[in-house]
Protein backbone atom coordinates (compact mmCIF):
# COMPACT_ATOMS: atom_id res chain seq x y z
CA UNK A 1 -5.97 5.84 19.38
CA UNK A 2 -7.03 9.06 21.58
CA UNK A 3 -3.32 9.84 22.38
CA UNK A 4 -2.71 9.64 18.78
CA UNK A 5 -6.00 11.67 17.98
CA UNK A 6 -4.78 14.36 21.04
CA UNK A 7 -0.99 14.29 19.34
CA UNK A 8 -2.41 14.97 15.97
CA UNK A 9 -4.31 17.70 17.15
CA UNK A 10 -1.89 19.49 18.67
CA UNK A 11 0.50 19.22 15.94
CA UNK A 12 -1.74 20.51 13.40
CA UNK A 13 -2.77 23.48 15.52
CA UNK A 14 -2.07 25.84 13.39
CA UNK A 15 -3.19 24.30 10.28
CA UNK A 16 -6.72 25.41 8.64
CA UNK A 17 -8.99 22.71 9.34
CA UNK A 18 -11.90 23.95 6.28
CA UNK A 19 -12.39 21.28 3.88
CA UNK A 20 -12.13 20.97 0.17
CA UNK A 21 -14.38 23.71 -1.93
CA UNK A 22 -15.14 21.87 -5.12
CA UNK A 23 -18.52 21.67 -7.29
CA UNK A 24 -20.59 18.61 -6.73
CA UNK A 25 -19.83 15.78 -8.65
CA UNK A 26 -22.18 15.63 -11.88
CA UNK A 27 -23.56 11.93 -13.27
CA UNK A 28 -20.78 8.94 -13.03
CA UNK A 29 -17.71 9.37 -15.19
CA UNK A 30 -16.89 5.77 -14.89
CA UNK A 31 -18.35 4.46 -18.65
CA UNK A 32 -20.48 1.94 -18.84
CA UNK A 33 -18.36 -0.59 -20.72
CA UNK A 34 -15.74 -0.92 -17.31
CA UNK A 35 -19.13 -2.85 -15.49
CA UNK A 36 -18.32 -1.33 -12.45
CA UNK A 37 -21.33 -0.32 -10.21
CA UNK A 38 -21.16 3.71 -9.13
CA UNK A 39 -18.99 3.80 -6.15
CA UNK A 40 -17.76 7.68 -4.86
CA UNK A 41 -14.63 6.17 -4.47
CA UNK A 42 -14.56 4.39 -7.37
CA UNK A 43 -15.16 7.31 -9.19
CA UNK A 44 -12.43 9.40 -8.07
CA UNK A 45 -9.89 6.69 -8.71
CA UNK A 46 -11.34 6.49 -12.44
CA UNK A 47 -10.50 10.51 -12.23
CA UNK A 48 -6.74 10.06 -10.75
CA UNK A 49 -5.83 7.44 -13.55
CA UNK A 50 -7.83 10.21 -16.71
CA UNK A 51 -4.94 12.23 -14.84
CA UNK A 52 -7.77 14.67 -13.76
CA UNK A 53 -7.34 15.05 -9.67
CA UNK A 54 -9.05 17.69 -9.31
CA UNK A 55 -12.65 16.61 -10.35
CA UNK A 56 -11.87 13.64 -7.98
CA UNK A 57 -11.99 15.94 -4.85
CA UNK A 58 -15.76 15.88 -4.62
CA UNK A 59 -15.88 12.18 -4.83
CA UNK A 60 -13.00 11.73 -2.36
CA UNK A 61 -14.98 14.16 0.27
CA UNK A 62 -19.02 12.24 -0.73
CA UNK A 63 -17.02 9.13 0.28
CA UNK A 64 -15.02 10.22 3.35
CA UNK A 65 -18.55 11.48 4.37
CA UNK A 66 -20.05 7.90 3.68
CA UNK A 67 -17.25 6.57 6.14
CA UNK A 68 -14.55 5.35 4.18
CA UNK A 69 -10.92 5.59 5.67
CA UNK A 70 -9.31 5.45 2.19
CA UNK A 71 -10.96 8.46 1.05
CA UNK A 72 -9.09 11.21 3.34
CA UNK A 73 -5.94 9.29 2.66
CA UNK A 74 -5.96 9.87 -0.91
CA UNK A 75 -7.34 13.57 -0.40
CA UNK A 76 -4.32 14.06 1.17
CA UNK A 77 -2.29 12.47 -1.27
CA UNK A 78 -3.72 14.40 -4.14
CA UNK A 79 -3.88 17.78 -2.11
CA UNK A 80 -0.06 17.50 -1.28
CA UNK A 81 1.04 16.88 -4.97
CA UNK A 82 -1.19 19.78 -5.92
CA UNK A 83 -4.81 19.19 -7.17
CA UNK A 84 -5.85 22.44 -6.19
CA UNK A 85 -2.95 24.54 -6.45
CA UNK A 86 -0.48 25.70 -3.54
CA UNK A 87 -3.13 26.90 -1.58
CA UNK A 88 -4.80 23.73 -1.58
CA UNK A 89 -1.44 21.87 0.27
CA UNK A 90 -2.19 23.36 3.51
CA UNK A 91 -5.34 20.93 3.77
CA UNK A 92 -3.58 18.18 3.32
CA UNK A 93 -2.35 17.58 6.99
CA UNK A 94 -5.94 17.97 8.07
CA UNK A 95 -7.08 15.29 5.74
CA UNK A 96 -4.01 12.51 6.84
CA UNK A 97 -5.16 13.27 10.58
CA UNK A 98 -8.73 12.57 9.93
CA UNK A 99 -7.49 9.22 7.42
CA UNK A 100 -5.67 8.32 11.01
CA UNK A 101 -8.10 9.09 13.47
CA UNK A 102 -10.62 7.65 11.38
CA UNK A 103 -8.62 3.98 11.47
CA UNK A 104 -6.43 4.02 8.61
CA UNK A 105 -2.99 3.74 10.33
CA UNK A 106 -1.86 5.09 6.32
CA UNK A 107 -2.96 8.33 7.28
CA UNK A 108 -0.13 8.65 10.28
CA UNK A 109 2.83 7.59 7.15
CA UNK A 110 1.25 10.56 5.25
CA UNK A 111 1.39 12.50 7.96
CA UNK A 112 5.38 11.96 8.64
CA UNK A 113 5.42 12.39 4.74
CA UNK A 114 3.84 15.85 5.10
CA UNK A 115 6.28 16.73 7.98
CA UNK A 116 9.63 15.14 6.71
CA UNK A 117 8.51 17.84 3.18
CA UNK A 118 7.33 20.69 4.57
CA UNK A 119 3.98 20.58 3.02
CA UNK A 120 1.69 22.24 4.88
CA UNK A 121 3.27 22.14 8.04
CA UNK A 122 6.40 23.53 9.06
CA UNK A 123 9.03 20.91 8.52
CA UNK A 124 10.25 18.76 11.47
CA UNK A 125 12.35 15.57 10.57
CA UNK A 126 11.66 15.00 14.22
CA UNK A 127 8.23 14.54 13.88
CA UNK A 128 8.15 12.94 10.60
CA UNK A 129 10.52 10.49 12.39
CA UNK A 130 7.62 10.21 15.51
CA UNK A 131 4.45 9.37 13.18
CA UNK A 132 6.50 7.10 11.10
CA UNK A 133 7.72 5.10 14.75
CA UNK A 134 3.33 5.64 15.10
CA UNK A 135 2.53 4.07 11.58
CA UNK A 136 5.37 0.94 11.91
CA UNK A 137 3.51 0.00 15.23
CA UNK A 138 0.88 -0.69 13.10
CA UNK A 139 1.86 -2.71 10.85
CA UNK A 140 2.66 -0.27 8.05
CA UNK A 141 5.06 -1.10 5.35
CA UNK A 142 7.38 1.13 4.54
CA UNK A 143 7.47 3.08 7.48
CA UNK A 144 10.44 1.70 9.26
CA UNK A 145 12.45 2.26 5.90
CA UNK A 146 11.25 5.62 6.42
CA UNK A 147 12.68 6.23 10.17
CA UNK A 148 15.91 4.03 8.86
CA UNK A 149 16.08 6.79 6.02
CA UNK A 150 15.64 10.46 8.32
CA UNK A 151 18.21 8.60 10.46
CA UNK A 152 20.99 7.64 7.74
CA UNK A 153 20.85 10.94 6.47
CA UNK A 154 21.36 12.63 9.99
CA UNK A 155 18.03 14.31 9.99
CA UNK A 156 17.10 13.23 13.43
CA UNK A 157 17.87 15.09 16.79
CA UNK A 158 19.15 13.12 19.62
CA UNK A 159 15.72 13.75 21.56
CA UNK A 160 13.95 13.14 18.02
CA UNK A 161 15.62 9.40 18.57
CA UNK A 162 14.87 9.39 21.76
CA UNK A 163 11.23 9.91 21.44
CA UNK A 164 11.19 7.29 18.58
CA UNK A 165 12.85 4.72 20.55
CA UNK A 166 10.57 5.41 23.76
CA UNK A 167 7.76 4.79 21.88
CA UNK A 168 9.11 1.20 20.71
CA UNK A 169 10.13 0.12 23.84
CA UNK A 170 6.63 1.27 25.30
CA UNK A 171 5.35 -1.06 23.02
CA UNK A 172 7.98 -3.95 23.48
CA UNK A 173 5.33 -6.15 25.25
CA UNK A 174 3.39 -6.65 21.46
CA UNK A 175 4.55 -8.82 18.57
CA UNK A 176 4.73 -5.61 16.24
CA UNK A 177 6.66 -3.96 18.79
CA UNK A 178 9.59 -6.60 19.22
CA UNK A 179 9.46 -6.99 15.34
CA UNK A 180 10.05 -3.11 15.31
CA UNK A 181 12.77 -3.27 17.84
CA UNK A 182 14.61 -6.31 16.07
CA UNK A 183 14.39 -4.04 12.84
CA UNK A 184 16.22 -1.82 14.59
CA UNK A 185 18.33 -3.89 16.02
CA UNK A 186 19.40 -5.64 12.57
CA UNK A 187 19.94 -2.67 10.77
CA UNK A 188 21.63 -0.77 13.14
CA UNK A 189 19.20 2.09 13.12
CA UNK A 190 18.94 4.69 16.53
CA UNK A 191 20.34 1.75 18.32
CA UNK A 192 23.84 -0.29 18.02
CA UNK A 193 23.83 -3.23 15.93
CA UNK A 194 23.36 -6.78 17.48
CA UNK A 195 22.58 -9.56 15.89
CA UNK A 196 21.79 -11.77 18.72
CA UNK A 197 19.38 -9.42 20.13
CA UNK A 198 17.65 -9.39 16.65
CA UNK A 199 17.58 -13.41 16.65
CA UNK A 200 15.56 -13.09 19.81
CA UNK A 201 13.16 -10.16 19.34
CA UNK A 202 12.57 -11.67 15.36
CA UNK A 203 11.92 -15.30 17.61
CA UNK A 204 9.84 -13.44 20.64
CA UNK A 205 7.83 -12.09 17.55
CA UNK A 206 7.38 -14.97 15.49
CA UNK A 207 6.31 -16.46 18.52
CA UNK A 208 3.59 -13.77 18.99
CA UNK A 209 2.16 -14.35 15.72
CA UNK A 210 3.33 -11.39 14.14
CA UNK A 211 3.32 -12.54 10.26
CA UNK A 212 6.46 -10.83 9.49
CA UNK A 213 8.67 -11.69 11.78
CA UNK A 214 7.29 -15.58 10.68
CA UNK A 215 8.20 -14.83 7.34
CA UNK A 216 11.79 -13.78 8.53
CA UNK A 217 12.17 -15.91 11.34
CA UNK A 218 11.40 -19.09 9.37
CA UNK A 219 12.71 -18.50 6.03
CA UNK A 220 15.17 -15.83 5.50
CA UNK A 221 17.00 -16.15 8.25
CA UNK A 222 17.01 -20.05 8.52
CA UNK A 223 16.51 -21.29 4.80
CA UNK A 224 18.10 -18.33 3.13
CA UNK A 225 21.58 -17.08 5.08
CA UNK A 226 23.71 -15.19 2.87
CA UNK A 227 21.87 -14.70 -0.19
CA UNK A 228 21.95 -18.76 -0.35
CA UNK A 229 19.08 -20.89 -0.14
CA UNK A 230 19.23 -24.27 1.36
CA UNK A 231 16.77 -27.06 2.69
CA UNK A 232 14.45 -25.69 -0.18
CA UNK A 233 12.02 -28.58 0.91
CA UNK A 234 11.70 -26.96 4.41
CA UNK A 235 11.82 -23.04 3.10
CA UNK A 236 8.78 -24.30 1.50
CA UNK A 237 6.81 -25.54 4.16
CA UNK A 238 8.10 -22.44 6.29
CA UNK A 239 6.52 -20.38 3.63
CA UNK A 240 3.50 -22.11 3.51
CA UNK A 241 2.76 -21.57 7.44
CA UNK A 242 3.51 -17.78 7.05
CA UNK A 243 1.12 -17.55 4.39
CA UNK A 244 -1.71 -19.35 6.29
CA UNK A 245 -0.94 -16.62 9.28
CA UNK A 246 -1.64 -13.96 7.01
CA UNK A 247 1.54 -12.25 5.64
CA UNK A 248 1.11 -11.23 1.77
CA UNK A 249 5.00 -11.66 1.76
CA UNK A 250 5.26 -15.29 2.22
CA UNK A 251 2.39 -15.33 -0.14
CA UNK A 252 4.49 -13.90 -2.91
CA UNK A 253 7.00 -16.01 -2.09
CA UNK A 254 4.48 -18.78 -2.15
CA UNK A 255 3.63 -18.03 -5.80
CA UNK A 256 6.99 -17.99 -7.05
CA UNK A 257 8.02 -21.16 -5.21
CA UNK A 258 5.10 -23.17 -7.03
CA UNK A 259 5.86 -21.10 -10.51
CA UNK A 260 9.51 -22.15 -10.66
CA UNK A 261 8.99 -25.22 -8.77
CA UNK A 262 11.54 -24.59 -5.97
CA UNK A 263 10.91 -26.98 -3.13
CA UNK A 264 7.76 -28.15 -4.65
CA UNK A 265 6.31 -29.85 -7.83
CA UNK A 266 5.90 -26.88 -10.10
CA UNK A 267 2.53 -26.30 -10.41
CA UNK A 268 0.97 -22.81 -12.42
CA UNK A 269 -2.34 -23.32 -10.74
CA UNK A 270 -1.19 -23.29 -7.33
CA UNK A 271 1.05 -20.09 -8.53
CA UNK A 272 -1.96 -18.59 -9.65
CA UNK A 273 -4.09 -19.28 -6.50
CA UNK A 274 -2.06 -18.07 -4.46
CA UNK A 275 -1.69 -14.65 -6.30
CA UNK A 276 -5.72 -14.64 -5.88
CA UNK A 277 -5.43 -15.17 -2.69
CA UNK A 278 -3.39 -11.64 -2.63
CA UNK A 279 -5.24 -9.89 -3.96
CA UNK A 280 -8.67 -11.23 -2.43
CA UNK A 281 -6.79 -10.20 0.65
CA UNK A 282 -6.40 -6.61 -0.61
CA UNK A 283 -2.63 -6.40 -2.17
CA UNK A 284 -2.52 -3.61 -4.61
CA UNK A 285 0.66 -5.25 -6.06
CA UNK A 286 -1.57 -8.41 -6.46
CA UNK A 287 -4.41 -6.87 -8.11
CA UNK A 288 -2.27 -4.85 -10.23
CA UNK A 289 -0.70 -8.28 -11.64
CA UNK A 290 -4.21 -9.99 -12.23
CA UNK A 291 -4.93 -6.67 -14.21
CA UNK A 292 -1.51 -6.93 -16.41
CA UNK A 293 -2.84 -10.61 -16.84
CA UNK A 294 -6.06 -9.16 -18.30
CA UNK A 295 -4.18 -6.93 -20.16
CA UNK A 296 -1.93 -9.22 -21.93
CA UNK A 297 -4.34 -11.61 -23.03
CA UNK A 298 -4.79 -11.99 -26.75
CA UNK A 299 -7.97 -10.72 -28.72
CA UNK A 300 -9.60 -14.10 -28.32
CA UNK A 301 -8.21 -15.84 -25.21
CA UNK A 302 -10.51 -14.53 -22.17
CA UNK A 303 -11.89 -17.87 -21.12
CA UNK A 304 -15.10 -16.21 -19.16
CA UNK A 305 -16.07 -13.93 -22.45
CA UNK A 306 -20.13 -14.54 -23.40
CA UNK A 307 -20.51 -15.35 -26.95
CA UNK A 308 -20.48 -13.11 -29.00
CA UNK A 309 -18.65 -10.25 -27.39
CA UNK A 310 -15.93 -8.41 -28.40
CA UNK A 311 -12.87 -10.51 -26.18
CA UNK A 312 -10.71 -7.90 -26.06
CA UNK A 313 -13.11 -5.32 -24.59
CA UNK A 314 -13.84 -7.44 -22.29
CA UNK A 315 -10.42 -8.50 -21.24
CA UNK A 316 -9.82 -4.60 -20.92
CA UNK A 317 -12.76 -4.37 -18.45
CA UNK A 318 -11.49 -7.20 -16.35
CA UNK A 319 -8.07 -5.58 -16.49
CA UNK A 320 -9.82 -2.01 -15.63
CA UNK A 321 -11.80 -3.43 -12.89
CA UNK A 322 -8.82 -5.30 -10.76
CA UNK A 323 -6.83 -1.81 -11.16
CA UNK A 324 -9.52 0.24 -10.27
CA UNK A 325 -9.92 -2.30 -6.97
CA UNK A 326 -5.85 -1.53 -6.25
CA UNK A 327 -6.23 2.19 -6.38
CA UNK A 328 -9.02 1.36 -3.64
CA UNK A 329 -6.79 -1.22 -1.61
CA UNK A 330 -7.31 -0.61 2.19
CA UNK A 331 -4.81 -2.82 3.44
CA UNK A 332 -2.94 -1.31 6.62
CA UNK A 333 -0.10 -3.57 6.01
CA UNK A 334 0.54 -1.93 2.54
CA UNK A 335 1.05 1.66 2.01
CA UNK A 336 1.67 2.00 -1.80
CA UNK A 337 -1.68 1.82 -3.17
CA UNK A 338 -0.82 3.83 -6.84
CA UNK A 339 0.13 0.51 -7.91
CA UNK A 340 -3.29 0.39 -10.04
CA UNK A 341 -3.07 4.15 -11.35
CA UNK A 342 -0.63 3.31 -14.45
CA UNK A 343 -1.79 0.11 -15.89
CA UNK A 344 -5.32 1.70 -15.18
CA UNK A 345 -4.33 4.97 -17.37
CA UNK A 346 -2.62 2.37 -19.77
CA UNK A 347 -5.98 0.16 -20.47
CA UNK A 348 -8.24 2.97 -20.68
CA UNK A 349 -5.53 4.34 -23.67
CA UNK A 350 -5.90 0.76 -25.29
CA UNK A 351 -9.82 0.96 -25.09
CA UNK A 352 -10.08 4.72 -26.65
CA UNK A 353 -7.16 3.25 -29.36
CA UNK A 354 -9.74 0.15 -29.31
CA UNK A 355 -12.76 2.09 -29.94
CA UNK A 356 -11.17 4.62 -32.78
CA UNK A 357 -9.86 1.37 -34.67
CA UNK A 358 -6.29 2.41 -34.28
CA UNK A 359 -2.88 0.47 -33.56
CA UNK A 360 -2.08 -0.03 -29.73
CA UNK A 361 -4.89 -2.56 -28.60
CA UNK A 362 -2.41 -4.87 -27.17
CA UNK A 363 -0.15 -3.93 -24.68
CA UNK A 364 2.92 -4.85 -26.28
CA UNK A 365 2.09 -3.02 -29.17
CA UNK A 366 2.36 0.29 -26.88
């Protein structure tokens, strides 16, 4: 982490290191009805899904200041796209590079983000292509894609490849580094394509413990060649074990295997468990779905609703409460954590429609 720290420092040299000026944040905007105990971070994701960014700046910065690793993340998210005007972009570097030397290995994907755009820092496909390489080694999703995409569309320098490849093979000794390398090596990306040298990287990894390469290893590659599935019995049980080491992949997969009954008795409550078991383990995608559950519940059907309540306000808090938690996800193994932000922005519509006895309580009626 202090060569990373040193790297990032030195890259973002000549970038203004003063934080965000914004007002103090007043009382909580979060209303009382969502159930949700005051939380700076919280707060500022309530803010992001009103669509008001800017009055979730404070929050972000009371919250980065408490120690949390999401907070700088999403500053920089929210300063890139604009929250405080053009000026305000050339903070966001500052804030990925203290989301990555603070731990959050999402912070070194914004970072290459930042770079491969040209916001705030002079663009360099060459160094977006270097923090990705930085962010895949650990265990970021989505970054590979990212190094696959700079080098499809030619926006990579042969020392630019170099670099990214040095810094794989550096780490060739680690699970996540021979899972990067057989990446590479199966999509034909800064290196020639070869199969057999994925097998046994994807294997070497596997082997290692690394939870993707499991999940690929075991299923796709052995239960699912060529878009076929066979053994469905032992894709199962191979989907099972990747699951149990951790990888919220095979979990999906999991779910849907008991849903439709593939390989397995079909079974809705072992479907369902297993998408708990998502997003107790911090999958915005997860949470997201337990919301839309929420969400799509009829007027009276919320099971855990005291008597006497209104059912559908509280299925809307339920539903406001697991989006709120995805907006918040700190998981380094996912990188898309706006997965909450819509259906978030879509209950609190249903509750004001709810409130002001108008049409659109359901979400099908929308």
């Amino acid at each position: 982490m202090r060569k990373i720290a040193v790297l990032i420092v030195l890259a973002l040299a000549s970038v203004p290191a003063a934080l965000v000026k914004a007002a103090a944040p007043q009382a909580s905007r979060i209303p009382a009805w969502l159930g949700v105990a005051r939380h700076p971070l919280l707060e500022a994701m309530y803010l992001v899904a009103e669509h008001r960014p800017a009055e979730a700046l404070p929050y972000l910065e009371i919250s980065f200041k408490n120690g949390n690793t999401v907070a700088p993340y999403w500053m920089a998210k929210l300063l890139a796209a604009g929250a405080q005007g053009k000026s305000g972009k050339s903070l966001a570097p500052p804030w990925a590079a203290m989301a990555a030397v603070g731990g959050n290995p999402r912070g070194l994907l914004e970072i290459g983000l930042l770079y491969e755009k040209g916001i705030g820092v002079r663009k360099s496909s060459d160094l977006a292509g270097y923090f990705f390489a930085l962010a895949a080694l650990k265990n970021v999703r989505g970054a590979l894609w990212r190094i696959r995409g700079l080098a499809k569309n030619g926006g990579l320098t042969v020392a630019g490849r170099r670099r990214i490849l040095r810094k794989f093979h550096a780490n060739a000794g680690t699970p996540v580094g021979k899972w990067c390398m057989a990446y590479l090596y199966n999509a034909g990306v800064l290196v020639p394509k070869n199969p057999r040298r994925f097998r046994l990287l994807m294997r070497a990894a596997a082997a290692g413990g690394d939870s993707h390469a499991i999940m690929a290893e075991d299923v796709l590659q052995n239960y699912f060649p060529k878009g076929a599935w066979k053994h469905p019995e032992r894709a199962f049980q191979a989907t099972r074990r990747a699951a149990h080491a951790g990888s919220l992949s095979a979990m999906m997969w999991l779910e849907g295997f008991y849903r439709t009954g593939f390989g397995v008795g079909k079974s809705r409550k072992r479907a369902h468990y297993w998408l708990q078991q998502r997003a107790k383990n911090g999958d915005p995608e997860a949470m997201t779905q337990m919301a839309n559950r929420f969400l799509n519940l009829p007027p009276m059907a919320h099971p855990a609703a005291p008597s006497g309540t209104n059912h559908r306000r509280f299925s809307l808090a339920a539903a406001a409460r697991w989006a709120l938690r995805a907006q918040a996800a700190d998981v380094p193994g996912v990188t898309t954590i706006n997965w909450g932000q819509n259906t978030l922005s879509l209950v609190l519509k249903m509750h004001h429609a709810l409130v002001a006895g108008r049409p659109g309580g359901h979400a099908h009626g929308n």
